[in-house]
N, C-alpha and C. Protein backbone atom coordinates (compact mmCIF):
# COMPACT_ATOMS: atom_id res chain seq x y z
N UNK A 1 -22.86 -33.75 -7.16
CA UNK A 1 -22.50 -34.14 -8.50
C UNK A 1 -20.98 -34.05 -8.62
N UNK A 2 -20.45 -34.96 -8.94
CA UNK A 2 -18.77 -34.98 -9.46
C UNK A 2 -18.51 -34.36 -10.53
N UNK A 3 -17.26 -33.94 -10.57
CA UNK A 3 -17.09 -33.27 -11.71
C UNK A 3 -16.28 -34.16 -12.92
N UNK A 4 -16.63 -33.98 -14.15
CA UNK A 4 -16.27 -34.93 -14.83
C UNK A 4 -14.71 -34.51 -14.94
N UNK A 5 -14.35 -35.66 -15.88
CA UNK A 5 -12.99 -35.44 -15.98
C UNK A 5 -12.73 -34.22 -16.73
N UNK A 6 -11.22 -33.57 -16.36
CA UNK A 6 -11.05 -32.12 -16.76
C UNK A 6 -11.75 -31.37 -16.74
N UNK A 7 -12.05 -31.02 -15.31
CA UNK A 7 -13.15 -30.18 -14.39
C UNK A 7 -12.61 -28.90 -15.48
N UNK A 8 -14.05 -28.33 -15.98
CA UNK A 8 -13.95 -26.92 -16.96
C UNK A 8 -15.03 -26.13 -15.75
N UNK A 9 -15.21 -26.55 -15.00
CA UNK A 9 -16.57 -25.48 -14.51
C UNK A 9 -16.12 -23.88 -14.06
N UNK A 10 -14.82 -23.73 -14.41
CA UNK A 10 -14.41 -21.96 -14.41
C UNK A 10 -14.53 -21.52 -15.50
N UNK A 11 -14.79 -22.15 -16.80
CA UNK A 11 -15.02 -21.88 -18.03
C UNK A 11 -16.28 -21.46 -18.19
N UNK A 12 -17.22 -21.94 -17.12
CA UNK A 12 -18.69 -20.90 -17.20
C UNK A 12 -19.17 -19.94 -16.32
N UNK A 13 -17.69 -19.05 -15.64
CA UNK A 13 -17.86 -18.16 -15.54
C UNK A 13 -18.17 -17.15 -16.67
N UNK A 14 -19.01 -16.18 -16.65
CA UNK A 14 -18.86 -14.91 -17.21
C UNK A 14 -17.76 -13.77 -17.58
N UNK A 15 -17.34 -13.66 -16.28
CA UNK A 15 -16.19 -12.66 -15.74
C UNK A 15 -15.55 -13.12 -14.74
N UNK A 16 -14.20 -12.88 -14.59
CA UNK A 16 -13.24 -13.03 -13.76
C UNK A 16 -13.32 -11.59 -12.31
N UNK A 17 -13.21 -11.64 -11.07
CA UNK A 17 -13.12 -10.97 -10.59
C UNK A 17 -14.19 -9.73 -10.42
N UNK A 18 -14.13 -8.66 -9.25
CA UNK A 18 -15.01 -8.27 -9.02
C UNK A 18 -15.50 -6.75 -9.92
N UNK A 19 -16.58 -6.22 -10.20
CA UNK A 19 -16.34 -5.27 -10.75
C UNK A 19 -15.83 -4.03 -10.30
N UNK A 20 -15.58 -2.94 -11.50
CA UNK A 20 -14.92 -1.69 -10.51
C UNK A 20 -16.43 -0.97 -9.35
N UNK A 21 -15.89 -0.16 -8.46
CA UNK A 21 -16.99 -0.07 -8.05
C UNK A 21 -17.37 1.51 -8.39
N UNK A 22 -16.06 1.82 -8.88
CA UNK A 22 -16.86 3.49 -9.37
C UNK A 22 -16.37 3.25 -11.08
N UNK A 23 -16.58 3.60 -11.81
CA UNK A 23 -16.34 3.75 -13.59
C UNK A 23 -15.44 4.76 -13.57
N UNK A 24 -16.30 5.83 -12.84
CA UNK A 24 -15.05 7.42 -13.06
C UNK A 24 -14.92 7.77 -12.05
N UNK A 25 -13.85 8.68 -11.99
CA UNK A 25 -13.62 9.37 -10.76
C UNK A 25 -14.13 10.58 -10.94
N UNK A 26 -15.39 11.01 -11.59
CA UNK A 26 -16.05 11.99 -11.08
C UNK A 26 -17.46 10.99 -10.12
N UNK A 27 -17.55 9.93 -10.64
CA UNK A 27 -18.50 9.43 -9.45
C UNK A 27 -18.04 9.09 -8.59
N UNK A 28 -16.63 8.34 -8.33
CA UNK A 28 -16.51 8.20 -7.00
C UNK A 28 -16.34 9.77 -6.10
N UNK A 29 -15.71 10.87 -6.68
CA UNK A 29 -16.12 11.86 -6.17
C UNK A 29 -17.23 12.59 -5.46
N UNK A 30 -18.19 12.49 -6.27
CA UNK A 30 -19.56 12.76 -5.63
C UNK A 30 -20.08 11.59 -4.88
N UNK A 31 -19.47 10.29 -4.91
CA UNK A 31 -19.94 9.53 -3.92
C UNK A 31 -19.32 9.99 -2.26
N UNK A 32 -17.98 10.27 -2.59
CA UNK A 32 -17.67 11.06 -1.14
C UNK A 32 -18.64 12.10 -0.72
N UNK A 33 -18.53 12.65 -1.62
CA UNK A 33 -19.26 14.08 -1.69
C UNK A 33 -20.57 13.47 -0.54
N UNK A 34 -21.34 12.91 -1.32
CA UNK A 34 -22.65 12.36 -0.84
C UNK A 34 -22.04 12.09 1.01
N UNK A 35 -21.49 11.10 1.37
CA UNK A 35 -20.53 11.17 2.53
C UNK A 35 -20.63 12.31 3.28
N UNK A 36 -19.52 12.98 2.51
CA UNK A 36 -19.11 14.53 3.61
C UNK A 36 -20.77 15.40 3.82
N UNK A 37 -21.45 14.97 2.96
CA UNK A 37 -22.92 15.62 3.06
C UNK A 37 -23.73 15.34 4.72
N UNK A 38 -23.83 13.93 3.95
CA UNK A 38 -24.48 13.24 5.22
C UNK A 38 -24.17 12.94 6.60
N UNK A 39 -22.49 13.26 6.48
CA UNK A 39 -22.09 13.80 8.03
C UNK A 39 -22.11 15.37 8.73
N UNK A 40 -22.27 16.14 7.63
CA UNK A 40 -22.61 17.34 7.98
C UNK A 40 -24.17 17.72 8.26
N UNK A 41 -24.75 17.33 7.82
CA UNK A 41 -26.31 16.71 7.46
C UNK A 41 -26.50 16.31 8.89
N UNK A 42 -26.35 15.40 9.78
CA UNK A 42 -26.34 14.49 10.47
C UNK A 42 -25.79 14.66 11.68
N UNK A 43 -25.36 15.57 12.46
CA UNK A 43 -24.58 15.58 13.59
C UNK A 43 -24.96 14.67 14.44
N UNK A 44 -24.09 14.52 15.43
CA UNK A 44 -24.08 13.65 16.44
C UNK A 44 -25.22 14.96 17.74
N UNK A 45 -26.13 13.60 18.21
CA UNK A 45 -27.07 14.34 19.63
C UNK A 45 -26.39 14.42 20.58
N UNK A 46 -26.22 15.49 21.39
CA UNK A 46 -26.04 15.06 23.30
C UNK A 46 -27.02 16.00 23.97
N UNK A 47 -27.06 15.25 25.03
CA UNK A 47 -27.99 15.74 26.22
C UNK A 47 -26.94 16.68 26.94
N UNK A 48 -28.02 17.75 27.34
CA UNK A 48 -27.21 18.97 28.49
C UNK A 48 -28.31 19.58 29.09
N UNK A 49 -27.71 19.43 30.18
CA UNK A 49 -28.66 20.28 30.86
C UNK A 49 -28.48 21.64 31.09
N UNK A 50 -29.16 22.37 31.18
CA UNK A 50 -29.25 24.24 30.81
C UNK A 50 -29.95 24.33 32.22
N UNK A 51 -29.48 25.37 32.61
CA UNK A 51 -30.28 26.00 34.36
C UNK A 51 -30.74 27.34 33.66
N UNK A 52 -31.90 27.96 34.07
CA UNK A 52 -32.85 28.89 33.58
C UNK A 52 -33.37 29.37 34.76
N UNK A 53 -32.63 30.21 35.22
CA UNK A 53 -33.15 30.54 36.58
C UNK A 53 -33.27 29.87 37.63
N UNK A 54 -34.59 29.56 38.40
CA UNK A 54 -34.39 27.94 39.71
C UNK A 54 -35.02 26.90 38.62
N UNK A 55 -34.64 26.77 37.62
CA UNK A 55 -35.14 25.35 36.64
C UNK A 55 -34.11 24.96 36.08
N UNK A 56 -34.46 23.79 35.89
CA UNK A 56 -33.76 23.27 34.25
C UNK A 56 -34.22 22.12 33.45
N UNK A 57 -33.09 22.12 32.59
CA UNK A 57 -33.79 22.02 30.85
C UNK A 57 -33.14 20.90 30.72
N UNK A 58 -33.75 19.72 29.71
CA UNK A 58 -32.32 18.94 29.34
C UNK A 58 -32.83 19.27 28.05
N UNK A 59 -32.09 19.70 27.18
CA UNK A 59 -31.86 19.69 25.55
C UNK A 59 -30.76 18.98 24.74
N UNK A 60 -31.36 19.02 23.44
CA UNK A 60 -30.24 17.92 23.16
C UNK A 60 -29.51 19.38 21.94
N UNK A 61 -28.34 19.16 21.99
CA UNK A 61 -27.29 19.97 21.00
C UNK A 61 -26.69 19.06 20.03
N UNK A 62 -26.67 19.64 18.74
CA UNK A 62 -25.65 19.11 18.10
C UNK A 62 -24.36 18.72 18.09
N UNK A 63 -24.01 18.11 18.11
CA UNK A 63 -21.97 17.71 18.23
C UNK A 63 -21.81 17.52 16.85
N UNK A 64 -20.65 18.37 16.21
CA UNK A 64 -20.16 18.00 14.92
C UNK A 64 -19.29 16.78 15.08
N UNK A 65 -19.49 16.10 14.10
CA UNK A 65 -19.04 15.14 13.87
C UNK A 65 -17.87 14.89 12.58
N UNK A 66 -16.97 13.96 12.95
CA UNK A 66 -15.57 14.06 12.52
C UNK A 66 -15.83 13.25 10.74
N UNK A 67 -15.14 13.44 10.34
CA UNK A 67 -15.01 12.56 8.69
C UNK A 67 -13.85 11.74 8.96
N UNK A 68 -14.37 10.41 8.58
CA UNK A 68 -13.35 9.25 8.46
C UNK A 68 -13.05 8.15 7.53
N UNK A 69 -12.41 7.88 7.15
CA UNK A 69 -11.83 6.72 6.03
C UNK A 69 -12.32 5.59 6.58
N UNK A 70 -12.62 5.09 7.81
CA UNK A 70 -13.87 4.35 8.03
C UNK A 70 -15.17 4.13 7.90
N UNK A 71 -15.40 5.54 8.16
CA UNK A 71 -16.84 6.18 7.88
C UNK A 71 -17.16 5.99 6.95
N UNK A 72 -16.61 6.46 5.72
CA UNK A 72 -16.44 6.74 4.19
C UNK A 72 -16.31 5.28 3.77
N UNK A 73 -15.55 4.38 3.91
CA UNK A 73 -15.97 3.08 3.67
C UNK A 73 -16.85 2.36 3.59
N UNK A 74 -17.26 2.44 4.80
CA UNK A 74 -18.91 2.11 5.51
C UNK A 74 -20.08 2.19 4.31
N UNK A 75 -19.80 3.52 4.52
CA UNK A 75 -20.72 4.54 3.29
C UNK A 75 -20.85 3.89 1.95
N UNK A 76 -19.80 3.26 1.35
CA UNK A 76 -19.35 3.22 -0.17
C UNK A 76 -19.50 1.94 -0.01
N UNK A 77 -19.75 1.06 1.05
CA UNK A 77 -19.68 -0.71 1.19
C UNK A 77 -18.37 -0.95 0.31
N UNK A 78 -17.51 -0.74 1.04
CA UNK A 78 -16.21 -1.11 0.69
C UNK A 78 -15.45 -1.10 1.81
N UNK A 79 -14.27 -1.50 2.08
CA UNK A 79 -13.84 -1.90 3.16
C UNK A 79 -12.10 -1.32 2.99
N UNK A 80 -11.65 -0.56 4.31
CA UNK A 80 -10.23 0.42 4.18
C UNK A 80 -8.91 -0.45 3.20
N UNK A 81 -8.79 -1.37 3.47
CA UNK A 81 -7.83 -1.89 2.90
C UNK A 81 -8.50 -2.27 1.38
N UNK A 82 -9.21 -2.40 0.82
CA UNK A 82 -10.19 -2.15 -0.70
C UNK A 82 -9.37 -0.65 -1.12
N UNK A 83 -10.04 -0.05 -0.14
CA UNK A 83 -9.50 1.58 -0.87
C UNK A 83 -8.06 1.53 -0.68
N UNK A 84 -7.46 1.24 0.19
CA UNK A 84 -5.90 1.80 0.07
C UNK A 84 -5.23 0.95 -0.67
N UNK A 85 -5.82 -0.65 -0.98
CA UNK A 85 -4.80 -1.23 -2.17
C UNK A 85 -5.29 -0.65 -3.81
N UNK A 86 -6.44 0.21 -3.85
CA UNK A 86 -6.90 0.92 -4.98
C UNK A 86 -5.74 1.85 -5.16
N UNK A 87 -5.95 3.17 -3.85
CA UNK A 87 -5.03 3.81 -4.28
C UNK A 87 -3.36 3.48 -4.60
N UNK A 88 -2.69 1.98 -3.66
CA UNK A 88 -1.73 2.02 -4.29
C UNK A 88 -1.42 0.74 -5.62
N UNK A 89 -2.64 0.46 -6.11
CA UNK A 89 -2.57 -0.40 -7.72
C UNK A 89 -2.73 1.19 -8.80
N UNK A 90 -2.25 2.43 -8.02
CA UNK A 90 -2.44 3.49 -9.29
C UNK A 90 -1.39 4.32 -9.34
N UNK A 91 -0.50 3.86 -8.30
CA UNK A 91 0.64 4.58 -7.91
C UNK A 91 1.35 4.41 -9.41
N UNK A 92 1.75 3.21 -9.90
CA UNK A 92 2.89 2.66 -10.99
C UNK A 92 2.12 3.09 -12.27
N UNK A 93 0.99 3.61 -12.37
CA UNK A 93 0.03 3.77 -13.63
C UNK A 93 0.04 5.34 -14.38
N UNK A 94 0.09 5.20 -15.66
CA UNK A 94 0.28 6.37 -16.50
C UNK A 94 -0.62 7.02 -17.08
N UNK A 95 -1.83 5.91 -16.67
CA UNK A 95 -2.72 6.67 -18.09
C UNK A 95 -3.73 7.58 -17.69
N UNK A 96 -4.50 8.51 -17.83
CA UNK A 96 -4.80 9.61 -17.58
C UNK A 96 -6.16 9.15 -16.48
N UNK A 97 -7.25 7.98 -16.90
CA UNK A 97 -8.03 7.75 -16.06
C UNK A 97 -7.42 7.29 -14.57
N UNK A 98 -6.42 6.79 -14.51
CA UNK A 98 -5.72 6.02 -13.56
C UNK A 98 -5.13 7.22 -12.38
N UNK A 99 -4.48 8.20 -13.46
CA UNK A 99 -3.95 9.87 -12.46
C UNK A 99 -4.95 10.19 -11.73
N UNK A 100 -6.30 10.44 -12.82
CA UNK A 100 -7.55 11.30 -12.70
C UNK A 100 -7.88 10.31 -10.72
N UNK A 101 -8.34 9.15 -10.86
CA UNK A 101 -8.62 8.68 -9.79
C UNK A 101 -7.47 8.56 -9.03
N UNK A 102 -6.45 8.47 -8.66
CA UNK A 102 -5.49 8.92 -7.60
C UNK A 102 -5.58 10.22 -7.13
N UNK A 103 -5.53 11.14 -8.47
CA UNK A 103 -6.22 12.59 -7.80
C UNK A 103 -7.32 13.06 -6.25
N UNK A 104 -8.44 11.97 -7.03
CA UNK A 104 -9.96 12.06 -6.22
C UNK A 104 -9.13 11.59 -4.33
N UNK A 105 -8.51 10.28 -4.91
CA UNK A 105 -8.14 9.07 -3.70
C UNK A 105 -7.94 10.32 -2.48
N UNK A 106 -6.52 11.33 -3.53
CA UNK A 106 -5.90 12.16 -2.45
C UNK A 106 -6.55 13.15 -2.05
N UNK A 107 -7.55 14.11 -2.71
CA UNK A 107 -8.39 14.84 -2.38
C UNK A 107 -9.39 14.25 -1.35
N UNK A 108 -9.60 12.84 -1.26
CA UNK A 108 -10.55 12.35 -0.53
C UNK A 108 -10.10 12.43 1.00
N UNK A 109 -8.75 11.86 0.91
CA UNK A 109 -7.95 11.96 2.17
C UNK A 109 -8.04 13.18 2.74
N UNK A 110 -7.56 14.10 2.05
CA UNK A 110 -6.93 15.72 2.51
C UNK A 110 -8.30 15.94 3.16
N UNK A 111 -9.44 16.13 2.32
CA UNK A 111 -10.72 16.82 3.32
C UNK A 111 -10.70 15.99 4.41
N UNK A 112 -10.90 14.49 4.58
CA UNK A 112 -10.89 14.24 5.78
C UNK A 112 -10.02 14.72 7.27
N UNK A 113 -8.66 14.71 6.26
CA UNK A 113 -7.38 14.88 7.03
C UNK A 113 -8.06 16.66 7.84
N UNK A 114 -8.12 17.48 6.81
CA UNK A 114 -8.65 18.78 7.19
C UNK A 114 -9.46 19.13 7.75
N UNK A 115 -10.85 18.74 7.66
CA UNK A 115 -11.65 18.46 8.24
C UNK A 115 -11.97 18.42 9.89
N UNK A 116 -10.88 17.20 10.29
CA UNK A 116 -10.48 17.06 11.39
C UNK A 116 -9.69 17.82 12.24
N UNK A 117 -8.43 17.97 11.40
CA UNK A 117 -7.63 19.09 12.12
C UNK A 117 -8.39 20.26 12.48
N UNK A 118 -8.89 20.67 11.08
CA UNK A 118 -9.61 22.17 11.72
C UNK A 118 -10.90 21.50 13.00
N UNK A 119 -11.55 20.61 12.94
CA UNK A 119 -12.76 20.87 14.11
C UNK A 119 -12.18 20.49 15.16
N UNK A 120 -10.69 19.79 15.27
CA UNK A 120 -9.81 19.43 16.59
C UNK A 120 -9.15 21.28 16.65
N UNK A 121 -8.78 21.88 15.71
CA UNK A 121 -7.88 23.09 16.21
C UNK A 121 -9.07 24.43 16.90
N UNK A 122 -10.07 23.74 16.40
CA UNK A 122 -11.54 25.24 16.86
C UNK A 122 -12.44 24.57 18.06
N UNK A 123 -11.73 23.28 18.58
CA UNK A 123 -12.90 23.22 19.78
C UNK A 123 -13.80 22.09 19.71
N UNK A 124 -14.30 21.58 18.37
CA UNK A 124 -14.96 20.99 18.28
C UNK A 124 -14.86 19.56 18.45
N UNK A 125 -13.68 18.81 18.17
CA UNK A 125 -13.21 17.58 18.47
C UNK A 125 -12.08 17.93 19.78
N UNK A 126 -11.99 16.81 19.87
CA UNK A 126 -11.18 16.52 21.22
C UNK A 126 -9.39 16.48 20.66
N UNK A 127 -8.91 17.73 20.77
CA UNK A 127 -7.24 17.55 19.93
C UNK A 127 -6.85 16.19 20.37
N UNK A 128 -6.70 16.13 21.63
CA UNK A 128 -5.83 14.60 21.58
C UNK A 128 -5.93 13.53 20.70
N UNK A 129 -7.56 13.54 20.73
CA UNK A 129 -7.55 11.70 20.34
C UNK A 129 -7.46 12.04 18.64
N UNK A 130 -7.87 13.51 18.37
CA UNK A 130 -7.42 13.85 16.72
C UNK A 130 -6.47 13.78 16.18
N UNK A 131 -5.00 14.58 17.29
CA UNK A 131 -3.82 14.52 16.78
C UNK A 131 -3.38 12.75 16.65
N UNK A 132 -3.64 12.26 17.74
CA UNK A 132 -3.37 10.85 17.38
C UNK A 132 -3.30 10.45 16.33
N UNK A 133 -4.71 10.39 15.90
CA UNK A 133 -5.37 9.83 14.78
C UNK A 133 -4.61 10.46 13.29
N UNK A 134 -4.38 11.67 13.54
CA UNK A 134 -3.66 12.29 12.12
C UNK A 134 -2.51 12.09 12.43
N UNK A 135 -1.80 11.52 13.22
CA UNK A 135 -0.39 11.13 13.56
C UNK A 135 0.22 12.40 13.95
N UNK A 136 0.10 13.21 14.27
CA UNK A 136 0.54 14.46 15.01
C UNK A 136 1.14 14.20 16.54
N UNK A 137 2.38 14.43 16.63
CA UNK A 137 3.28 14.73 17.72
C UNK A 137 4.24 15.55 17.76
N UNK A 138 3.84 15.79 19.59
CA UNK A 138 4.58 16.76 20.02
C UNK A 138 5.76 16.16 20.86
N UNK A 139 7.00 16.00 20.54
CA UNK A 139 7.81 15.52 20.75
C UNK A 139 8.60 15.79 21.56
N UNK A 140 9.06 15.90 23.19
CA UNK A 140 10.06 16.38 24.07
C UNK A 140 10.55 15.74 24.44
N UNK A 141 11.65 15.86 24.64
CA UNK A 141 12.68 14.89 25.52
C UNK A 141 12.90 15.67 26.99
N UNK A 142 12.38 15.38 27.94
CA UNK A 142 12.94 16.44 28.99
C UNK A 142 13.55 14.75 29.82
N UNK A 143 14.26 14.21 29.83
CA UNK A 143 14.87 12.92 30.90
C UNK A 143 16.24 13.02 30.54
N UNK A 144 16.68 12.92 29.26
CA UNK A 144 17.90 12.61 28.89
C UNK A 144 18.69 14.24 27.81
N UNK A 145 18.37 14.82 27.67
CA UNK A 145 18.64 16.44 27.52
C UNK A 145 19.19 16.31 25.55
N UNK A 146 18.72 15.06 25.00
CA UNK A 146 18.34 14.34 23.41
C UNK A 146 20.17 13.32 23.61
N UNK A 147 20.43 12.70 24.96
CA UNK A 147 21.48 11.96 25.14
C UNK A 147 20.71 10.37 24.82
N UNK A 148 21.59 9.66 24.06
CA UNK A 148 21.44 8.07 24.30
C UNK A 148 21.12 7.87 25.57
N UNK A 149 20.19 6.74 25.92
CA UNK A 149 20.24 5.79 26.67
C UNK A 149 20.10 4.42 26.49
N UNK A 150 21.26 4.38 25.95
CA UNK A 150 21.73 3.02 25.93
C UNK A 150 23.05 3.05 26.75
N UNK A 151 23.30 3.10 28.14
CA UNK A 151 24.03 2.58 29.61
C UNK A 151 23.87 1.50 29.54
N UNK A 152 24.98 0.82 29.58
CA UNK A 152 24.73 -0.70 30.27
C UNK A 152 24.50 -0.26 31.79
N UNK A 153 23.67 -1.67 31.99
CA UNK A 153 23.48 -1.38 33.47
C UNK A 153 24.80 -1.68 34.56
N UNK A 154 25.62 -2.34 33.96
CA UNK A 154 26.53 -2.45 34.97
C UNK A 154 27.49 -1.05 35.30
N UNK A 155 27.46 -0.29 34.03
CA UNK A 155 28.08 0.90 33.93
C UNK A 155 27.37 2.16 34.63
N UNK A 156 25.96 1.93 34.81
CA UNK A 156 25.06 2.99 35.51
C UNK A 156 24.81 2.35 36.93
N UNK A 157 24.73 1.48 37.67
CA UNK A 157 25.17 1.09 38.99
C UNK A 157 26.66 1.55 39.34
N UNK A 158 27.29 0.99 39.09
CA UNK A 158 28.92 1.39 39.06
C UNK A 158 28.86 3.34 39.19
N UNK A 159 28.30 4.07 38.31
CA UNK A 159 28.12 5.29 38.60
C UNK A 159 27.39 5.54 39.53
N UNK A 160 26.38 5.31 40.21
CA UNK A 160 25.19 5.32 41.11
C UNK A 160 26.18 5.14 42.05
N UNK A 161 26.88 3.79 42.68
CA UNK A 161 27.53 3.79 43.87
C UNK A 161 28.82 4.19 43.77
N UNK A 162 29.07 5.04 43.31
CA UNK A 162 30.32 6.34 43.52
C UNK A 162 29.51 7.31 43.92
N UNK A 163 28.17 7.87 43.45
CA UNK A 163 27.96 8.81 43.71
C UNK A 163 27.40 8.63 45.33
């Protein structure tokens, strides 16, 4: 069907745009909540084998499992860049519901952030691929003693064949 002249067919929309997906930030709160539940709730299985004298066992153990802003996405059917242009459309905002949910945003972060650190600092996660992930570095310079290297190369040959 064509549209007649002076196409109005946005005029029978209802509503513009999508709705919010939490009302308050005490529900999106307990929607994390629900989250951090169900990963604690939920550990990850592995197989091990246990020796018991001349036998053995394979059992499965729990592995704690990490909290993530992926995860948590997943969870909420919303997608990371959804949440992080939320939290920063509340950055410039004054009014008390708008604080209230930036509040939750950052509390949401921190447990994860914590979360992690502590089960990477007690054993339970793997520090490396944690510190990564929380942007944590350990920073040394042992090559250049914290000297530039920016040598031209003609100037570091030239030193090389004197020496």
């Amino acid at each position: 069907m064509a549209a007649p002249k002076g196409n109005k067919f946005w005029e029978l929309r209802s509503k513009h745009g999508r709705d919010k997906i939490f009302a308050t930030p005490e529900i999106m709160w307990d929607a994390a909540c629900e989250y951090f539940s169900y990963i604690t709730d939920n550990p990850l299985q592995a197989q091990e084998i246990i020796k018991y004298k001349d036998d053995y066992e394979k059992v499965s153990v729990d592995k704690m499992r990490p909290f993530t802003l992926t995860g948590l996405c997943l969870f909420l059917d919303v997608n990371v860049q959804y949440f992080t242009d939320f939290e920063q459309s509340l950055k410039d905002k004054n009014d008390k519901i708008s604080k209230d949910f930036s509040l939750v945003a950052t509390r949401i972060r921190e447990t994860i952030y914590s979360q992690k650190f502590e089960g990477a600092s007690s054993g339970f996660f793997n520090p490396n691929i944690i510190a990564r992930d929380l942007g944590l570095m350990d920073k040394t310079d042992i090559t250049t003693n914290g000297k530039d290297v920016n040598i031209p190369l003609i100037e570091w040959v030239k030193n090389e064949s004197e020496d």
